[in-house]
Protein backbone atom coordinates (compact mmCIF):
# COMPACT_ATOMS: atom_id res chain seq x y z
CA UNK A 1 -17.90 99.71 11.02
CA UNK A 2 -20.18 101.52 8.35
CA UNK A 3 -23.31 100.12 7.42
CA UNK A 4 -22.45 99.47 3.74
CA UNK A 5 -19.63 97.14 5.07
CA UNK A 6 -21.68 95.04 7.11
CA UNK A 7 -24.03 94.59 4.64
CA UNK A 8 -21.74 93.57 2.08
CA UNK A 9 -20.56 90.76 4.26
CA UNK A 10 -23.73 89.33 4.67
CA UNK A 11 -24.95 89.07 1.14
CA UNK A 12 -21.15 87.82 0.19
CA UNK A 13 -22.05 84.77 3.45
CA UNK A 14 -25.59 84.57 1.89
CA UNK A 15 -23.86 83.74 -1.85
CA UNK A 16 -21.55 81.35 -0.07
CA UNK A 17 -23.96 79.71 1.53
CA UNK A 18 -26.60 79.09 -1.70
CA UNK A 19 -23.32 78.04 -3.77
CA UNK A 20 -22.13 75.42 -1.08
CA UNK A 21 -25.82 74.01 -0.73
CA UNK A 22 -25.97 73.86 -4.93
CA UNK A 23 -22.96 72.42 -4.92
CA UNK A 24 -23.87 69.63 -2.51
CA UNK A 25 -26.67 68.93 -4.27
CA UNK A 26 -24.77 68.36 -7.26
CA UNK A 27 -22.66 66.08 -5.82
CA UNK A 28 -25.71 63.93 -4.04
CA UNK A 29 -27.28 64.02 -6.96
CA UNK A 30 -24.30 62.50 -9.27
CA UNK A 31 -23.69 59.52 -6.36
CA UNK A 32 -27.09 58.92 -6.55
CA UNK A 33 -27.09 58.40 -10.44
CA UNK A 34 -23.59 56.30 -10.00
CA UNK A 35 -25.27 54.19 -7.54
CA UNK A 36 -28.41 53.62 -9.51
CA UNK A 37 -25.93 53.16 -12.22
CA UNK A 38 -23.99 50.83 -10.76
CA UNK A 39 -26.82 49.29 -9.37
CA UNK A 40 -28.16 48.46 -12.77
CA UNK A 41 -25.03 47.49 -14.52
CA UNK A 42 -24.73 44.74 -11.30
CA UNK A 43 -27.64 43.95 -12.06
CA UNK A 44 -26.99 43.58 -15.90
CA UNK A 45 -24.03 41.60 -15.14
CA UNK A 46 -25.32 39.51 -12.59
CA UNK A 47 -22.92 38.40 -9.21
CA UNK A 48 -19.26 38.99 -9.76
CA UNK A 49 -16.27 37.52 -7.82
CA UNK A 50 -14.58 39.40 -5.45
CA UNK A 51 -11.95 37.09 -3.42
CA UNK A 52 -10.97 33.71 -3.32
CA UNK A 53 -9.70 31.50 -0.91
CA UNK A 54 -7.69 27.78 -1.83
CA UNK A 55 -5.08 26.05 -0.15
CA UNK A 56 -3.70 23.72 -2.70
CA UNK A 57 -1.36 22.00 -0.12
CA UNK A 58 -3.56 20.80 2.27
CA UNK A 59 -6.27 19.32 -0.12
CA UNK A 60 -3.64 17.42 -1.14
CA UNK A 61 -2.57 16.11 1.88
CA UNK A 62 -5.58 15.91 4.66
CA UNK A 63 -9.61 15.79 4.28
CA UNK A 64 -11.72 18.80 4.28
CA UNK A 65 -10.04 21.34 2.38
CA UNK A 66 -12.59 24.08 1.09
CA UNK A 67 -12.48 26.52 -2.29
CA UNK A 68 -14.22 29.63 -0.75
CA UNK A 69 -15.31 32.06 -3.73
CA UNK A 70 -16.78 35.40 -2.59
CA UNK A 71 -19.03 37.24 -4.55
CA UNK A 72 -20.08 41.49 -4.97
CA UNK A 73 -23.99 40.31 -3.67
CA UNK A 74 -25.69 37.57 -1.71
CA UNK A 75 -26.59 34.76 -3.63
CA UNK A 76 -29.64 32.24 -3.73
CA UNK A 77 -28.40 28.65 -2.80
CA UNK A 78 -26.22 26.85 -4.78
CA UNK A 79 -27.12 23.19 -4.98
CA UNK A 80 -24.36 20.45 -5.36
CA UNK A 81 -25.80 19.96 -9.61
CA UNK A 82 -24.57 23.23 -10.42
CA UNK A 83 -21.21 22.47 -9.70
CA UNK A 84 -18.26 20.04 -11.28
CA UNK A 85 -14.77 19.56 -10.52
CA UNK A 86 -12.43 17.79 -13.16
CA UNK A 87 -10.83 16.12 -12.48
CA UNK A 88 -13.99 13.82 -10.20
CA UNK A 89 -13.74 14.28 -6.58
CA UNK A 90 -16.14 13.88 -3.82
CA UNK A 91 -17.37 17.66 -2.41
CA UNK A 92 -20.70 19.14 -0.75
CA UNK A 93 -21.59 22.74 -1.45
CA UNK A 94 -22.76 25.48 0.79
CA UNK A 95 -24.35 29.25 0.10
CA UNK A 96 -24.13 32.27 2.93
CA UNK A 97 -24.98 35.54 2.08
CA UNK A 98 -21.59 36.47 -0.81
CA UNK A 99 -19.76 32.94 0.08
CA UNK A 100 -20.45 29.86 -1.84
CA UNK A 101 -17.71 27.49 -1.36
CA UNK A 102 -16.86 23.91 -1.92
CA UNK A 103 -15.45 21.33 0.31
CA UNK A 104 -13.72 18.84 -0.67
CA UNK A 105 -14.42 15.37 1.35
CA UNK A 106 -11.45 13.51 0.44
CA UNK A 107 -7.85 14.56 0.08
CA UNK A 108 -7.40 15.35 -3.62
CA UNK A 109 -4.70 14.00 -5.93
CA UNK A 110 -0.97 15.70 -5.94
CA UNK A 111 0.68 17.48 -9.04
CA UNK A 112 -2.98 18.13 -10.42
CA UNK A 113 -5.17 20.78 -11.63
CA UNK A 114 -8.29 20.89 -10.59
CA UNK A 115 -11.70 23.04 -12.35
CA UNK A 116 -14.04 24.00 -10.01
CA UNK A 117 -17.14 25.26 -11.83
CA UNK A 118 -20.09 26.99 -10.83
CA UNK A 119 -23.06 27.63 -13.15
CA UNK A 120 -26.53 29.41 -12.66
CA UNK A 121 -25.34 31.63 -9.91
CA UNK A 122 -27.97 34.20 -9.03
CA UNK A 123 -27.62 37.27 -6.94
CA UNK A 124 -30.84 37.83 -4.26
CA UNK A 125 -31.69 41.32 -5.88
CA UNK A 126 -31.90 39.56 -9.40
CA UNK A 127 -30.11 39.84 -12.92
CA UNK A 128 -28.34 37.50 -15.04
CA UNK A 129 -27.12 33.82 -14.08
CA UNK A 130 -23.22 33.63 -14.19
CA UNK A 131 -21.12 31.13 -14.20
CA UNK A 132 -17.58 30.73 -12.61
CA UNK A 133 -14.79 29.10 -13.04
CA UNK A 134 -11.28 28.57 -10.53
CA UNK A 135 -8.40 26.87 -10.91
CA UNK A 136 -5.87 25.53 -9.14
CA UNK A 137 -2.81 23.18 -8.71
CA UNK A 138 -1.92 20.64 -6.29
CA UNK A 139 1.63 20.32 -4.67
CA UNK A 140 3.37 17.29 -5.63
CA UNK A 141 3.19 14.87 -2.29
CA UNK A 142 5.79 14.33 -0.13
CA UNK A 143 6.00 11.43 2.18
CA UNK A 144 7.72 10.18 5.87
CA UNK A 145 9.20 6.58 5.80
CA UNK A 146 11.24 4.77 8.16
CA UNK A 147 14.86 3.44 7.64
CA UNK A 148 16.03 0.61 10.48
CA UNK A 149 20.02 0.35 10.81
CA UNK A 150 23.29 -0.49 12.34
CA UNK A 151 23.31 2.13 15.83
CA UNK A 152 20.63 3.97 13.73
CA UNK A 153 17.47 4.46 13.03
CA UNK A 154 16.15 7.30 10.79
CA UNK A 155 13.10 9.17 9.99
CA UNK A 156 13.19 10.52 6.30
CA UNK A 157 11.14 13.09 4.49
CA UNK A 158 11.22 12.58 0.54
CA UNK A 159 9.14 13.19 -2.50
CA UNK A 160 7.51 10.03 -4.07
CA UNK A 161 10.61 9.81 -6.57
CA UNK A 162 13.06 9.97 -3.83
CA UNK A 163 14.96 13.23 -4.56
CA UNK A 164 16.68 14.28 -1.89
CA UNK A 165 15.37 13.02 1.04
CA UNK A 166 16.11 14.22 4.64
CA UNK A 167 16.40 12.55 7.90
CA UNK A 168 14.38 14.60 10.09
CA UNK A 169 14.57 12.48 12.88
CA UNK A 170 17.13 10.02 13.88
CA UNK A 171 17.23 7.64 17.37
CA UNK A 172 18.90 4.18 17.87
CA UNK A 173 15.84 2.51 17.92
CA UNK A 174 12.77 3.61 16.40
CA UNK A 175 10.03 0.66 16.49
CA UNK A 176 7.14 3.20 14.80
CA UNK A 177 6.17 6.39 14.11
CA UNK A 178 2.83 8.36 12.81
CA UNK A 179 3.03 11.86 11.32
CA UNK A 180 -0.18 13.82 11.77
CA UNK A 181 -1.02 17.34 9.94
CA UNK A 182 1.18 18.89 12.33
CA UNK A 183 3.73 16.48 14.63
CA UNK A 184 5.59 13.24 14.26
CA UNK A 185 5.32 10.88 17.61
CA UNK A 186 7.26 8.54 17.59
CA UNK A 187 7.78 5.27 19.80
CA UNK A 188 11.67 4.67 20.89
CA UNK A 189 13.47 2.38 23.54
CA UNK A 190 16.50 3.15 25.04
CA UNK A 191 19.55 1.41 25.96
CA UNK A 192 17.75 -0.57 28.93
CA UNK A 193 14.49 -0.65 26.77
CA UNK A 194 12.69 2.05 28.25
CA UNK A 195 10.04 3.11 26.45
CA UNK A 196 9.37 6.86 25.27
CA UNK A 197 7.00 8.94 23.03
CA UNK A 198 8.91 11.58 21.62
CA UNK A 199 6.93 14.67 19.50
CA UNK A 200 8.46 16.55 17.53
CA UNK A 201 6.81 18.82 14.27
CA UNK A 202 6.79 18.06 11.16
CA UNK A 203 10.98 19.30 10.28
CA UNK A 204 11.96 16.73 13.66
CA UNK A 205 12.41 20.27 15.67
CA UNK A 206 10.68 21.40 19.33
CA UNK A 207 11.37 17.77 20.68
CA UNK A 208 9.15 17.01 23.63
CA UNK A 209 8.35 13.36 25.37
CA UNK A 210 4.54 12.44 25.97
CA UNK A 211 3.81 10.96 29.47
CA UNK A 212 2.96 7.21 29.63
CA UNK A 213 0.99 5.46 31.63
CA UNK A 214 3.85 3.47 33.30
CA UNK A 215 7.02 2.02 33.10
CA UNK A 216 6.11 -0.06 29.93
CA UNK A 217 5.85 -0.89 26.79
CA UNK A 218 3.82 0.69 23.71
CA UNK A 219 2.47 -1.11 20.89
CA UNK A 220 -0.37 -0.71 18.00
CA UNK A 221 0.76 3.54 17.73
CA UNK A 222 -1.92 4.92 15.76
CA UNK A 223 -3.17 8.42 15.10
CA UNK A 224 -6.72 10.01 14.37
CA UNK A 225 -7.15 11.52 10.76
CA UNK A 226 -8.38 14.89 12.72
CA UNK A 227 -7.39 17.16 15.91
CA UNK A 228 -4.01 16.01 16.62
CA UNK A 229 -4.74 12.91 18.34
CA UNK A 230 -3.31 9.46 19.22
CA UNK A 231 -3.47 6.47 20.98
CA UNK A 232 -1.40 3.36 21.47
CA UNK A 233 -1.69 0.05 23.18
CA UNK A 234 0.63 -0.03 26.68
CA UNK A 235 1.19 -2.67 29.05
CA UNK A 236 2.96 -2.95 32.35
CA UNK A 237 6.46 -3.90 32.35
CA UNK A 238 6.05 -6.53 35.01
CA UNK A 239 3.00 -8.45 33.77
CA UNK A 240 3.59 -11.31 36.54
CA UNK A 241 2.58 -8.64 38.94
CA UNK A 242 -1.43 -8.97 40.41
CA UNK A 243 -3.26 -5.85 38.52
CA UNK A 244 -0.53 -5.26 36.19
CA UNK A 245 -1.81 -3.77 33.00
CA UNK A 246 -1.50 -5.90 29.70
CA UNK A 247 -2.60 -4.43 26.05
CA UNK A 248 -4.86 -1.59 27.83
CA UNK A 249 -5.83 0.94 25.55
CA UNK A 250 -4.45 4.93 25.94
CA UNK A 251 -4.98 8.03 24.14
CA UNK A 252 -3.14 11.08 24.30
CA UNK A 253 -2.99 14.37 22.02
CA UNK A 254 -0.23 16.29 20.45
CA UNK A 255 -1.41 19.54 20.94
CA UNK A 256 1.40 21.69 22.57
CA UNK A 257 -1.79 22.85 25.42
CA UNK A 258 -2.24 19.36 26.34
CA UNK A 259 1.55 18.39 26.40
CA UNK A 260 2.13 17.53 29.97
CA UNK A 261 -1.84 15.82 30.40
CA UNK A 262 -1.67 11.88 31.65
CA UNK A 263 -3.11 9.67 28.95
CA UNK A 264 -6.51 8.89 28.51
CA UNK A 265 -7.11 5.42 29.18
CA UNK A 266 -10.46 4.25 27.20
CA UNK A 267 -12.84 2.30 28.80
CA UNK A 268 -13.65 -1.33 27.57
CA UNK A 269 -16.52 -2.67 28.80
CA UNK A 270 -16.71 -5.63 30.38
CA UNK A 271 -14.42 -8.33 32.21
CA UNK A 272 -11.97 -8.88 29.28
CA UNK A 273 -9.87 -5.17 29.17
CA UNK A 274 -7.39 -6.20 26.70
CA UNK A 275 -7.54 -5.18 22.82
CA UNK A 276 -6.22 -6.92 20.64
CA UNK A 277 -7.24 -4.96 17.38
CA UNK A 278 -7.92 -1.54 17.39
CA UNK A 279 -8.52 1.82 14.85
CA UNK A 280 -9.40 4.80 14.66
CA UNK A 281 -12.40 5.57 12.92
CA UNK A 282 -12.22 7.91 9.95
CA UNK A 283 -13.67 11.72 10.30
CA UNK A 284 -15.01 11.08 13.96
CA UNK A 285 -14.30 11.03 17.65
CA UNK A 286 -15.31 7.25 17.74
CA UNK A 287 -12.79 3.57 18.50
CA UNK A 288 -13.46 0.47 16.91
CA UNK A 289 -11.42 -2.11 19.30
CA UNK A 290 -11.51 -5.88 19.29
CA UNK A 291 -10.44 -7.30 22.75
CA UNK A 292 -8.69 -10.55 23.79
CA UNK A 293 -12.19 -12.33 23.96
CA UNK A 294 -13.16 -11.77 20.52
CA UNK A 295 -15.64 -8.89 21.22
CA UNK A 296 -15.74 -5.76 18.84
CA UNK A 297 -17.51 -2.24 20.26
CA UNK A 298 -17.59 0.56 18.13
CA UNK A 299 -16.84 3.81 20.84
CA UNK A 300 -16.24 7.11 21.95
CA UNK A 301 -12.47 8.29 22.34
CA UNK A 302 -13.20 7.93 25.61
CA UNK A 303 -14.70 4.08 25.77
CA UNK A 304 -18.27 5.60 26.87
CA UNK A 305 -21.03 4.52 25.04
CA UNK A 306 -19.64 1.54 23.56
CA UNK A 307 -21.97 -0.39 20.68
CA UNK A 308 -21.28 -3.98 20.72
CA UNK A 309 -21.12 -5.21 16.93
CA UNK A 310 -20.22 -8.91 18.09
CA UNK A 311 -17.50 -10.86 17.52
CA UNK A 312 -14.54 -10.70 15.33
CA UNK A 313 -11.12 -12.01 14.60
CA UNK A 314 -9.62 -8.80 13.19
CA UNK A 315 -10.05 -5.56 11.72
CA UNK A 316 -8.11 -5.04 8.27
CA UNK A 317 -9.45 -1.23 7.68
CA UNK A 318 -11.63 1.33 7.57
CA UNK A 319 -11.40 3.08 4.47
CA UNK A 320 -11.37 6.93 4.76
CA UNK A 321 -14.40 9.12 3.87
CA UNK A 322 -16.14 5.89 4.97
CA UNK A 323 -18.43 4.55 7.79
CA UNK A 324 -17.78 0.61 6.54
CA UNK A 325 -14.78 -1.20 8.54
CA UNK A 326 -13.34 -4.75 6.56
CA UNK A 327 -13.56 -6.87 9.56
CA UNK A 328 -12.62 -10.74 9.62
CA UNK A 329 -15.18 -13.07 11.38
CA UNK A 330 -14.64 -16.85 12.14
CA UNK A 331 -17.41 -17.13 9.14
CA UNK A 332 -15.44 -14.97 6.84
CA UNK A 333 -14.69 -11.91 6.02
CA UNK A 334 -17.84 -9.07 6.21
CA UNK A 335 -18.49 -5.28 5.59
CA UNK A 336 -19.69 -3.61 8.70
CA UNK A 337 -21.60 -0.60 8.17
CA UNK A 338 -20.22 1.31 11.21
CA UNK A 339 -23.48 3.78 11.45
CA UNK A 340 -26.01 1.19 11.78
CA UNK A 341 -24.47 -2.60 12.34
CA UNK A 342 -25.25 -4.21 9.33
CA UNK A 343 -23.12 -6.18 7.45
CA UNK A 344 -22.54 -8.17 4.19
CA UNK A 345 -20.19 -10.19 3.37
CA UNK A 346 -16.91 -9.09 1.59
CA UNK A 347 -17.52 -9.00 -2.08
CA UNK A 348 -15.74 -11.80 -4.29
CA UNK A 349 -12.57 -10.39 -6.58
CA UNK A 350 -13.36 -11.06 -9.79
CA UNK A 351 -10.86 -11.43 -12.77
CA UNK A 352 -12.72 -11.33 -15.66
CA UNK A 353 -15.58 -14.19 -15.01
CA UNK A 354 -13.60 -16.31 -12.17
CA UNK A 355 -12.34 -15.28 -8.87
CA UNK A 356 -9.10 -13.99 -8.23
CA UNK A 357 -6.92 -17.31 -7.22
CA UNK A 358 -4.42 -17.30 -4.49
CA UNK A 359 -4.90 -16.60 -0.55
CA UNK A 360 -6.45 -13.51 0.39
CA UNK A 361 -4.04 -10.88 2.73
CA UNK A 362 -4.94 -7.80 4.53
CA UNK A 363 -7.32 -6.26 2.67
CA UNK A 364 -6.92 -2.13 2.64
CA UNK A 365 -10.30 -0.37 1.74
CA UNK A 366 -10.32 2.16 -0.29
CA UNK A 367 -11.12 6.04 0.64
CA UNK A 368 -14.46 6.94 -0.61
CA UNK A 369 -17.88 6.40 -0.53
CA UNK A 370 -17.65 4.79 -3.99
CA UNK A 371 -15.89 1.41 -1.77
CA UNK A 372 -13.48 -0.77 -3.51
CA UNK A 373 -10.05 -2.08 -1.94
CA UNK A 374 -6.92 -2.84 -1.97
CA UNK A 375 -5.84 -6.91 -1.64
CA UNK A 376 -3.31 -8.89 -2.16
CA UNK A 377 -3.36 -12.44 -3.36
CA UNK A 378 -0.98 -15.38 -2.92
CA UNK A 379 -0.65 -18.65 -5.37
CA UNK A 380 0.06 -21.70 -3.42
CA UNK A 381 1.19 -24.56 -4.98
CA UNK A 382 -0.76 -26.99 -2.78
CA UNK A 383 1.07 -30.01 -3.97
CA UNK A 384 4.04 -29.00 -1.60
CA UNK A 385 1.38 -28.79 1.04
CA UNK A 386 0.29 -30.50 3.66
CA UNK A 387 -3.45 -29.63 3.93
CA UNK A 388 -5.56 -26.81 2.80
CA UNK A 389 -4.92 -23.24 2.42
CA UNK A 390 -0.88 -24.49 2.76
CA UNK A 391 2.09 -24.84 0.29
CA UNK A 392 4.96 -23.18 -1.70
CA UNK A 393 4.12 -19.87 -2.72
CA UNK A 394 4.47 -19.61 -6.14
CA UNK A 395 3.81 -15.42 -5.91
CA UNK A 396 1.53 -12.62 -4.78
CA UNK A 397 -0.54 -10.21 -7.11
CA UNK A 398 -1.86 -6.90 -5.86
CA UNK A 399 -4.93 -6.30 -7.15
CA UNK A 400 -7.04 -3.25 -7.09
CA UNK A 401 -10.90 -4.43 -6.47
CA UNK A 402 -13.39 -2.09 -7.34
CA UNK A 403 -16.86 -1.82 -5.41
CA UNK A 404 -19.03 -4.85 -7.65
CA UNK A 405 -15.60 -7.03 -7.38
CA UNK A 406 -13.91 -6.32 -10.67
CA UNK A 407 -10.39 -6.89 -9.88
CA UNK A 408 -7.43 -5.53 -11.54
CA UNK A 409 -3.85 -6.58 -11.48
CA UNK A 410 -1.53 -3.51 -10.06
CA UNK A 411 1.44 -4.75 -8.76
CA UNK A 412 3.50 -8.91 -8.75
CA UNK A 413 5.54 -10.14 -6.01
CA UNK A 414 7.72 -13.14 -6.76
CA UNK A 415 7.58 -15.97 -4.42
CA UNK A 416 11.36 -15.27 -2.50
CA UNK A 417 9.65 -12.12 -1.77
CA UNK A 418 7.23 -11.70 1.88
CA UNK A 419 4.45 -8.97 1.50
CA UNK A 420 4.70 -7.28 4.77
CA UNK A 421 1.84 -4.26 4.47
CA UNK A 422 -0.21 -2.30 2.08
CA UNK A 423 -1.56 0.97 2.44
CA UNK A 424 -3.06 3.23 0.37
CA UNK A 425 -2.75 7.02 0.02
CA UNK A 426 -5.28 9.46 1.61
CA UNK A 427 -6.73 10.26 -2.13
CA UNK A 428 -6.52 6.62 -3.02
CA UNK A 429 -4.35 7.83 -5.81
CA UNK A 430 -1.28 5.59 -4.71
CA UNK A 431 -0.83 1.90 -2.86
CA UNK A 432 2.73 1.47 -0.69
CA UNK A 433 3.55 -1.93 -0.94
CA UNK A 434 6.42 -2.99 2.09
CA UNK A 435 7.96 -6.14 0.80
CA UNK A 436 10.51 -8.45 2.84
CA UNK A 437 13.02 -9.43 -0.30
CA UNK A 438 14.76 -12.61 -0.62
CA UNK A 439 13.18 -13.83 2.53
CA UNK A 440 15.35 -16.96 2.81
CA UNK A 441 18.70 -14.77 3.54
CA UNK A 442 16.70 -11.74 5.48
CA UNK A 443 16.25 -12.24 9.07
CA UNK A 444 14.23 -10.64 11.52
CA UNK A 445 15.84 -7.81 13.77
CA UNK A 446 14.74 -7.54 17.61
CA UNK A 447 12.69 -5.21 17.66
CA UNK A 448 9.40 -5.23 19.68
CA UNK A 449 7.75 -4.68 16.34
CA UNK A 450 10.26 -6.96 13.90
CA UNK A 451 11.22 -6.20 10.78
CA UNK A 452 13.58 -8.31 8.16
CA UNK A 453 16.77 -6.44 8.00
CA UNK A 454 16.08 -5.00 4.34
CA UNK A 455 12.54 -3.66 3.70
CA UNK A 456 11.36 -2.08 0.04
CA UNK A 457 8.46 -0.36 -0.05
CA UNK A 458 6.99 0.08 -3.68
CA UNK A 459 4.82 3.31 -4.37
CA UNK A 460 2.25 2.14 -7.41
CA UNK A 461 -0.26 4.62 -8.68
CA UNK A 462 -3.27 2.62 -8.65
CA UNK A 463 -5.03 3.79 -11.92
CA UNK A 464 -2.11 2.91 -14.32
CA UNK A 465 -0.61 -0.34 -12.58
CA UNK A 466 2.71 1.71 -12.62
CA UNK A 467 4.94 1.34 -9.78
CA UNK A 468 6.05 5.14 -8.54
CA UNK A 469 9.36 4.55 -7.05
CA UNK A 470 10.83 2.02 -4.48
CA UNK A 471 12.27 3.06 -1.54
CA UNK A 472 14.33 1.51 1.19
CA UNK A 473 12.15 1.44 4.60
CA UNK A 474 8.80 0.74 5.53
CA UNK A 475 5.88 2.76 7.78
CA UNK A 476 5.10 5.22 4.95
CA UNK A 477 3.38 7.94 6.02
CA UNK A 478 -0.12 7.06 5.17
CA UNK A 479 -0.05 3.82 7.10
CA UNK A 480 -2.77 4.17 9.40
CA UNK A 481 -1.15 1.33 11.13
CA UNK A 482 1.67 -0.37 12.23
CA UNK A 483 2.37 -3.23 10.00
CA UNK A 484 1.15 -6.49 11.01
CA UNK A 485 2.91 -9.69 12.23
CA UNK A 486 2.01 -11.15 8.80
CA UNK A 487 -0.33 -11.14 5.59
């Protein structure tokens, strides 16, 4: 190889070389103007969204539902003032790092939009406030209810105008069911009356029977607003028996890992075991129960570290979203601030200047921190009486009560009509009204839980007075509980 050649390599490498390192140099040096570029215009423009995250569905349907809006910087913390929703609903606000989001305490109405709005947002590295705005739509609700007839008994999943509902589950005797965010349990007897808890999800598919505690009976099914749980009242099926179990209190949960667990049974302190009254309590892990004796402790799902809040005659509600429990006392009825112990007594209904007249029923608090309830009120016409508080009833008035007592008119029963239960939705949006018509001609089935043979239960949306639809069947999915021996 000459000389000449090798040299001529070299200085061609050497050229090569200086281009490539120009050239790279270029190229740092344009990404580094971009980026101060883009740097300024961010700042300029201030914080930008990215992503957002909203199920519509379940804030329609179940507590805690969160609007999670990402942004293209961290933010400085966004306090609950620089934020509405419109339609009003109750929410708290958090801040982390490029997340603010909203959550949403309280179920939120169906078939609504909703503006979520965010103003003064500031990015950490400074620049312009912006403000954002999201929308979105609720689903319109859909609801379980329970149909009682001849040979069968039927589970049905509808819309709130009826349109084509669907049995989803179907048994010759149902006496109650509860549908949680995921399952329906419900409590059946067989031909011979034993007892079963059968679990199914939400389309009545992937049936599966809970274990009892016995060879019993199961009353009072309820379910927890959160983590897929239940419990139920059981007792023994021979009572006459020495330590046979009467009205002890079990829970149990859905979830398909704990499927085959024993029951839990919670622990009532002291000599009386038997509850007479029991609920869940809204957003926690804690059971108020009332026992036999008249004693009401406020516990863990468990029974441990039971509060004793003294005594009671029954517990109408807990409203959701709430810590107060409507409980009735042989002095009245009171509002029992479950966090604390205190209590007041029930507000007055007020129409106008006067109470509301008529006999006070359940009452059904309202969800919300803003209080309010749900009561109906029957006219007696004392002359056909024989003492106080009796007589003909002349009719029943719903009445939606708000927090101070004002009391408006929603919903009028006539007087050859039996109220059987109220309940209102999970948004407080709706009240179900179960009614017992033409009570004279509509007997009682046999049913551990009776019913009358025909049952109506009237959907009314609470703001307008206007009744929804009316369907045949009672339990409606938002029951919390079963309904009552009588109002």
């Amino acid at each position: 190889m000459s000389t000449d050649a090798g040299t001529r390599r070299g200085a061609s490498r050497r050229r090569r070389g200086r281009l490539f390192a120009a050239t790279f140099a270029g190229v740092v040096g344009v990404l580094a103007v971009l980026g101060l570029a883009g740097a300024a215009a961010s700042g300029v423009q201030g914080p930008r969204v990215t992503t957002v995250q909203m199920d519509p569905d379940a804030a329609a349907t179940a507590s805690g539902a969160r609007l999670i809006v990402t942004m293209n910087q961290s933010l400085h913390a966004i306090r609950s003032a620089q934020v509405t929703v419109t339609p009003d609903a109750e929410f708290t606000v958090d801040t982390a790092g490029r997340v603010m989001g909203v959550r949403f305490t309280l179920p939120l109405h169906d078939d609504t939009e909703y503006t979520v709005r965010f103003t003064g947002v500031t990015g950490l590295g400074g620049g312009p406030a912006a403000t954002v705005t999201e929308r979105f739509r609720t689903p319109k609700l859909r609801v379980f209810l329970l149909q009682r007839g001849d040979g069968e008994d039927r589970i049905l999943h509808t819309d709130l105008h009826g349109a084509d509902p669907e049995p989803v589950f179907q048994h010759a005797h149902i006496e109650d069911f509860r549908a949680t965010s995921g399952h329906l349990v419900v409590s059946t007897l067989d031909d011979r009356g034993k007892a079963a808890l059968v679990v199914t999800d939400l389309e009545g598919r992937h049936r599966r029977d809970l274990p009892l505690p016995g060879d019993g009976t199961v009353a009072s099914l309820q379910s927890a607003d959160r983590g897929e749980l239940i419990g139920y009242t059981y007792s023994d099926a021979n009572l006459g028996q020495p330590g046979a179990r009467e009205s002890r209190l079990y829970t149990a949960s859905l979830k398909d890992s704990a499927a085959r667990a024993e029951p839990t049974a919670v622990a009532v302190t002291g000599k009386e075991q038997r509850v007479a009254d029991w609920h869940f309590v809204p957003d926690s892990d804690s059971i108020l129960v009332l026992t036999y004796e008249g004693r009401m402790l406020l516990s863990s799902a468990s029974g441990e570290g039971a509060a004793d809040l003294g005594t009671g005659v029954a517990i109408d509600g807990i409203g959701r979203g709430s810590s107060v429990a409507v409980v009735e006392r042989a002095d009245g009825m009171v509002a029992v601030d479950l966090t604390d112990g205190s209590q007041q007594p029930l507000v007055t209904a007020r129409a106008g200047a006067r109470p509301v007249p008529g006999r006070m029923g359940v009452v059904v608090p309202a969800p919300g921190r803003a209080g309010g309830s749900v009561r109906p009120y029957t006219v007696l016409d004392v002359a056909g009486g024989s003492g106080a508080g009796e007589g003909v009833p002349e009719g029943t008035t719903v009445y939606r009560v708000a927090a101070d007592g004002a009391a408006v008119p929603v919903f009028d029963i006539p007087p050859t009509t039996a109220i059987l239960q109220t309940c209102v939705s999970p948004s407080g949006q709706y009240a179900a009204v179960s009614v017992a018509p033409d009570t004279v001609s509509n007997p009682y089935d046999r049913y551990l839980l009776p019913m009358p043979t025909r049952v109506v239960t009237h959907v009314i949306a609470l703001a307008e007075g206007r009744q929804v639809h009316a369907f045949s069947g009672f339990g409606i999915s938002w029951c919390q509980v079963p309904p009552p021996l009588g109002q």
